[in-house]
N, C-alpha and C. Protein backbone atom coordinates (compact mmCIF):
# COMPACT_ATOMS: atom_id res chain seq x y z
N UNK A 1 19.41 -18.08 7.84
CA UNK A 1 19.67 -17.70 6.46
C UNK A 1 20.26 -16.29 6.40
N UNK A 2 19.85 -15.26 7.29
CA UNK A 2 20.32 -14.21 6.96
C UNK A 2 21.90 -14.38 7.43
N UNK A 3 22.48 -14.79 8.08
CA UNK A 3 23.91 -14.46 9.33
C UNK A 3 24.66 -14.91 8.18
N UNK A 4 23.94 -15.63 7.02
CA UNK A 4 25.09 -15.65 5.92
C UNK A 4 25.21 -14.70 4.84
N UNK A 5 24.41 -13.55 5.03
CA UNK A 5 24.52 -11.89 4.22
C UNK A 5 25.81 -11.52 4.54
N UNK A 6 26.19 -11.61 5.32
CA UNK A 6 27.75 -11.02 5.83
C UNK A 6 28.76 -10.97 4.87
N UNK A 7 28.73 -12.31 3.73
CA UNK A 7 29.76 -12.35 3.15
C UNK A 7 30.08 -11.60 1.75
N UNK A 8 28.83 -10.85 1.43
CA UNK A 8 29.05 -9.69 0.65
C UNK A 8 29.48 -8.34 0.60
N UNK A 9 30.83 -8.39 0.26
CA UNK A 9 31.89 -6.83 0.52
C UNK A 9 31.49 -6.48 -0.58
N UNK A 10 32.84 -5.30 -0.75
CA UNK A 10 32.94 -4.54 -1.39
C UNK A 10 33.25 -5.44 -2.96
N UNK A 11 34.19 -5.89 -2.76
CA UNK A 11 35.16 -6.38 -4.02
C UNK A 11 33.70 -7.32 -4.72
N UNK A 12 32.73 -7.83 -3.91
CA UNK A 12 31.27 -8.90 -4.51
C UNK A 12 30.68 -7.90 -5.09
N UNK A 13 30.17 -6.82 -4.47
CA UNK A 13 29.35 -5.61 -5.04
C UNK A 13 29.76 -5.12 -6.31
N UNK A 14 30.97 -5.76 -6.89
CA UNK A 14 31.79 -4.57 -8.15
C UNK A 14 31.83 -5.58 -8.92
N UNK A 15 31.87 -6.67 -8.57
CA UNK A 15 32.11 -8.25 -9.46
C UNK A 15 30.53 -8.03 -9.98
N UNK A 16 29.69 -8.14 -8.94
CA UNK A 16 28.21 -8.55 -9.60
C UNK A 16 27.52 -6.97 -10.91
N UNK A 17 28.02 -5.94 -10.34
CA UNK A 17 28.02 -4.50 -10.66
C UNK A 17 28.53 -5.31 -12.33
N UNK A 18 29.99 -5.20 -12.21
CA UNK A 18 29.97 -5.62 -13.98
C UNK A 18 29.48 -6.85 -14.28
N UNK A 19 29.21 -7.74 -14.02
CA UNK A 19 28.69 -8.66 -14.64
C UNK A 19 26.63 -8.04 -15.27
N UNK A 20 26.66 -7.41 -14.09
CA UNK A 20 25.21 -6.81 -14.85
C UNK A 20 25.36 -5.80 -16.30
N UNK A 21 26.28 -5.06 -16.12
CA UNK A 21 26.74 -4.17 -17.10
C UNK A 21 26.92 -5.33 -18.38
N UNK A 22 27.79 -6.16 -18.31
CA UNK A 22 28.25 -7.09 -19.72
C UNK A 22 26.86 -7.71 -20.01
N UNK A 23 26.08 -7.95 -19.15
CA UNK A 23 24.87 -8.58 -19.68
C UNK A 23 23.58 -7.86 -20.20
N UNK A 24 23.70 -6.93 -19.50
CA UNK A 24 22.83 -5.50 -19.75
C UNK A 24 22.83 -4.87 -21.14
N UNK A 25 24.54 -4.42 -20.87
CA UNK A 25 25.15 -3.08 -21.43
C UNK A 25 24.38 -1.85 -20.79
N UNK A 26 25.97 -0.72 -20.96
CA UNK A 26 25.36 0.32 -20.47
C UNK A 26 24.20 1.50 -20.68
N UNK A 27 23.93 0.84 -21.84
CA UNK A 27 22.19 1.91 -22.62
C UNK A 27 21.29 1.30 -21.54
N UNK A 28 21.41 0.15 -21.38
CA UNK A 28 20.27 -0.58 -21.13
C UNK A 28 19.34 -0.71 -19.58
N UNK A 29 20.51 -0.20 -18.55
CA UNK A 29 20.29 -0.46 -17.38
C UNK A 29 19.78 1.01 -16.46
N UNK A 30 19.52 2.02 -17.39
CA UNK A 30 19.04 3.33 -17.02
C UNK A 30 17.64 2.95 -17.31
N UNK A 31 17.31 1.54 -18.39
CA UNK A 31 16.13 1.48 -18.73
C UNK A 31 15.39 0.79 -17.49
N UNK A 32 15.99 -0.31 -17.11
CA UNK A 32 15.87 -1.25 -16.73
C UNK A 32 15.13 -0.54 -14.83
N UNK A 33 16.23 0.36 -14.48
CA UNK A 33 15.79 0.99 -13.33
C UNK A 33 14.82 1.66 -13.44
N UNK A 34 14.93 2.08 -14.49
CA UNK A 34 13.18 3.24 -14.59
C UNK A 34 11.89 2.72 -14.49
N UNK A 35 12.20 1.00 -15.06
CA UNK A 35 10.98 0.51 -14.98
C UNK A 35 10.93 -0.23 -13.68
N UNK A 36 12.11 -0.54 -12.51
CA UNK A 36 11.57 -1.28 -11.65
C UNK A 36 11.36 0.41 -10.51
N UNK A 37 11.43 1.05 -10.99
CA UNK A 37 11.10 2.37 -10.24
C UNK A 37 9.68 2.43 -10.22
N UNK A 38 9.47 2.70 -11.36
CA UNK A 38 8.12 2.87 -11.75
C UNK A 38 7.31 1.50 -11.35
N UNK A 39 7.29 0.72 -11.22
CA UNK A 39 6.36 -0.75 -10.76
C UNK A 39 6.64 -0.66 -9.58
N UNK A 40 8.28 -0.32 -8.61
CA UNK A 40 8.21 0.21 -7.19
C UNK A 40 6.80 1.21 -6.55
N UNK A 41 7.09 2.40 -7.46
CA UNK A 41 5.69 3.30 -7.28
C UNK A 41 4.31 2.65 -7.27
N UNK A 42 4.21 2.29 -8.16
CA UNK A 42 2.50 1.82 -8.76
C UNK A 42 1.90 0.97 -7.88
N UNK A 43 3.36 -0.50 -6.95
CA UNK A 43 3.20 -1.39 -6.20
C UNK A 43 2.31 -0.28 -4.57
N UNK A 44 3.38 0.93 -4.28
CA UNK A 44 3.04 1.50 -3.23
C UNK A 44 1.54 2.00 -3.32
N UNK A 45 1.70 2.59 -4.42
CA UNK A 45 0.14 3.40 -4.77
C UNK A 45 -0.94 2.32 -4.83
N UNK A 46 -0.69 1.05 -5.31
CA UNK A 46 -1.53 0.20 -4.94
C UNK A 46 -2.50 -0.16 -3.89
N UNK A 47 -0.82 -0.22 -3.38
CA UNK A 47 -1.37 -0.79 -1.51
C UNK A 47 -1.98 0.73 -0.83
N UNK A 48 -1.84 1.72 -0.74
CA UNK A 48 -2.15 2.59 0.10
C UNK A 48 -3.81 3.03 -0.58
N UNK A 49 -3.96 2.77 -1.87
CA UNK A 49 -5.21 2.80 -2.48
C UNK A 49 -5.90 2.16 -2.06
N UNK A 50 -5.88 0.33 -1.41
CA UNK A 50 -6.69 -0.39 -1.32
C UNK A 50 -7.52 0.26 0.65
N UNK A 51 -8.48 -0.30 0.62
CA UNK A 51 -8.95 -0.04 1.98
C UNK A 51 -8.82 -1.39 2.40
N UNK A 52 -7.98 -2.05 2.80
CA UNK A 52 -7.71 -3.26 3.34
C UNK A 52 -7.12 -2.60 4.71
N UNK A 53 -6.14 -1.47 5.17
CA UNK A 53 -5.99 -1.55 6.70
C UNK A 53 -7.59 -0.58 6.97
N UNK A 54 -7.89 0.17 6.23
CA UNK A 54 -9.15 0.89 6.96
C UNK A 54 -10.48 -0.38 7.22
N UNK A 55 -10.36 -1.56 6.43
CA UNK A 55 -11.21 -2.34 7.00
C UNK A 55 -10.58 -3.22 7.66
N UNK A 56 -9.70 -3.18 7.75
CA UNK A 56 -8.83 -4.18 9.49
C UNK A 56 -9.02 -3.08 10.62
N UNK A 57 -9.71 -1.94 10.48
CA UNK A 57 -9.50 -1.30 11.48
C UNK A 57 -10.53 -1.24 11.77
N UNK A 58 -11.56 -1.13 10.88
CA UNK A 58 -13.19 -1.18 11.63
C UNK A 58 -13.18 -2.61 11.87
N UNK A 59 -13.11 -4.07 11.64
CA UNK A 59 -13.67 -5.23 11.86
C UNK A 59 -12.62 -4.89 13.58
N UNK A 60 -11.26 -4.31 13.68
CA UNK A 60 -11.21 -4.48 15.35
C UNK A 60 -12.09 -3.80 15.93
N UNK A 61 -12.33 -2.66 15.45
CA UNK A 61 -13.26 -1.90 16.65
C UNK A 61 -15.03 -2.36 16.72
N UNK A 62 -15.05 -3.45 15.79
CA UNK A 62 -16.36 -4.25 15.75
C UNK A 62 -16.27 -4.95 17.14
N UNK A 63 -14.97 -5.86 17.02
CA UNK A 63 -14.72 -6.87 17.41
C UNK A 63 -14.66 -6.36 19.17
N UNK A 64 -13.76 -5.30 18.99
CA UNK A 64 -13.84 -4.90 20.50
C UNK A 64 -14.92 -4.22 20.76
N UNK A 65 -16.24 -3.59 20.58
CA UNK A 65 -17.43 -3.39 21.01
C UNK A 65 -17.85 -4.40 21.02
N UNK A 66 -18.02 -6.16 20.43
CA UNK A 66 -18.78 -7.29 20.80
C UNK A 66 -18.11 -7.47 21.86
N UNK A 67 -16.92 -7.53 22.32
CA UNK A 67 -16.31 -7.76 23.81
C UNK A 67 -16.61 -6.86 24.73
N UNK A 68 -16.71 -5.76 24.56
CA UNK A 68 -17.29 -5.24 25.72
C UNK A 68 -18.38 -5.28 26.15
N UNK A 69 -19.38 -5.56 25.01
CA UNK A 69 -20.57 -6.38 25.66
C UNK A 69 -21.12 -7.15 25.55
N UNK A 70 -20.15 -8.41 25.54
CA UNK A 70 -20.25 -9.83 26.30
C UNK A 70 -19.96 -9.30 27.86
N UNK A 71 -18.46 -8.90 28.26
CA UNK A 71 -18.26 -8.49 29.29
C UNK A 71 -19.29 -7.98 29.82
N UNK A 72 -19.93 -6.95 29.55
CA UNK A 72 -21.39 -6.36 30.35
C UNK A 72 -22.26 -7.46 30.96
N UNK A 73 -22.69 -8.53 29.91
CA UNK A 73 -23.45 -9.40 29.95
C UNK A 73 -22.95 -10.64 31.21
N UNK A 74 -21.56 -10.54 31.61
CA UNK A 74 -20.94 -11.50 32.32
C UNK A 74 -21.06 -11.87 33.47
N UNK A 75 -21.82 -12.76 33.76
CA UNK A 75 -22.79 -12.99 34.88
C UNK A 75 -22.25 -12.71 36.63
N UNK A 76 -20.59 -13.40 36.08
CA UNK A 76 -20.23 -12.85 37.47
C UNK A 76 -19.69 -11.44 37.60
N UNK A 77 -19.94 -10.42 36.74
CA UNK A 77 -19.77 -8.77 36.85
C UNK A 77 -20.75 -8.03 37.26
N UNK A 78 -21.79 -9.38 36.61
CA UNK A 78 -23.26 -8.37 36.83
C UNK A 78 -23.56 -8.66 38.59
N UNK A 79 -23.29 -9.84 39.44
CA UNK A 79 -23.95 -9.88 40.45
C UNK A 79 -22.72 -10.22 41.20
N UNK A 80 -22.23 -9.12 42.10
CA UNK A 80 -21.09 -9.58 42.91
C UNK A 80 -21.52 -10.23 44.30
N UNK A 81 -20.78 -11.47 44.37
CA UNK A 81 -21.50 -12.14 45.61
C UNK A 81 -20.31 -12.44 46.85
N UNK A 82 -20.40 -12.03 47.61
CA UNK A 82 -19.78 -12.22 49.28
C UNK A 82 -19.83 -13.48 49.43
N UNK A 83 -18.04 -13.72 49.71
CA UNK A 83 -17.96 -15.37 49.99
C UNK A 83 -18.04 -15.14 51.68
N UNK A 84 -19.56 -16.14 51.70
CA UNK A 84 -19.72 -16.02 53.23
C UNK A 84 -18.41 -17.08 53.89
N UNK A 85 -17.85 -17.93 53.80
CA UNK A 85 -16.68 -18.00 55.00
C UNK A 85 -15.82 -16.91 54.90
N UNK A 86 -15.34 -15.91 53.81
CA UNK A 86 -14.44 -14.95 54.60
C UNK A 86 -15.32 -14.03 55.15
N UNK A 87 -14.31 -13.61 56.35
CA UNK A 87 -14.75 -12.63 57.60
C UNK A 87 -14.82 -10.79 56.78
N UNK A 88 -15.74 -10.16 57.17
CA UNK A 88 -16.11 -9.49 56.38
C UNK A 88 -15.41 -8.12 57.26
N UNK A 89 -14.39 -7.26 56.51
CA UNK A 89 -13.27 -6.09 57.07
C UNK A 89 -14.64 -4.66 57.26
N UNK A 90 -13.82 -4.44 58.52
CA UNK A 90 -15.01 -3.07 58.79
C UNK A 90 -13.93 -1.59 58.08
């Protein structure tokens, strides 16, 4: 879907440019930006308000202290055993 963005130049950008203007008019579209400015902002301030990555960040470091000790607990870490047929290096 994107490899078909390509086909918007210059001469598309000025076509769609006035067609917003005739539908707008020009009072109207200083309005129009201010408010998707402003809901741009409020959207950011939103997200950086919420603690949704500060609690994705403690449930990993939960998650990786239960793994490290399972690992502790891991039976073949805890007791290393010598495979008696190999010959044992001095």
């Amino acid at each position: 879907m994107l490899h078909f963005a390509g086909w918007i130049g210059g001469p598309e950008i000025i076509i769609i440019l006035v067609v917003v203007i005739l539908l707008f008019g020009g009072k109207k579209i200083p309005e129009l930006a201010k408010g998707l400015g402003k809901g741009i902002k409020d959207f950011k301030k939103a997200t950086e308000d919420s603690d949704l990555a500060n609690d994705i960040k403690d449930v990993a470091s939960e998650v990786n202290d239960m793994k490290d000790s399972v690992d502790k607990m891991n039976p073949k870490k805890m007791v290393q055993m010598d495979n008696p047929l190999k010959p044992k290096k001095k």
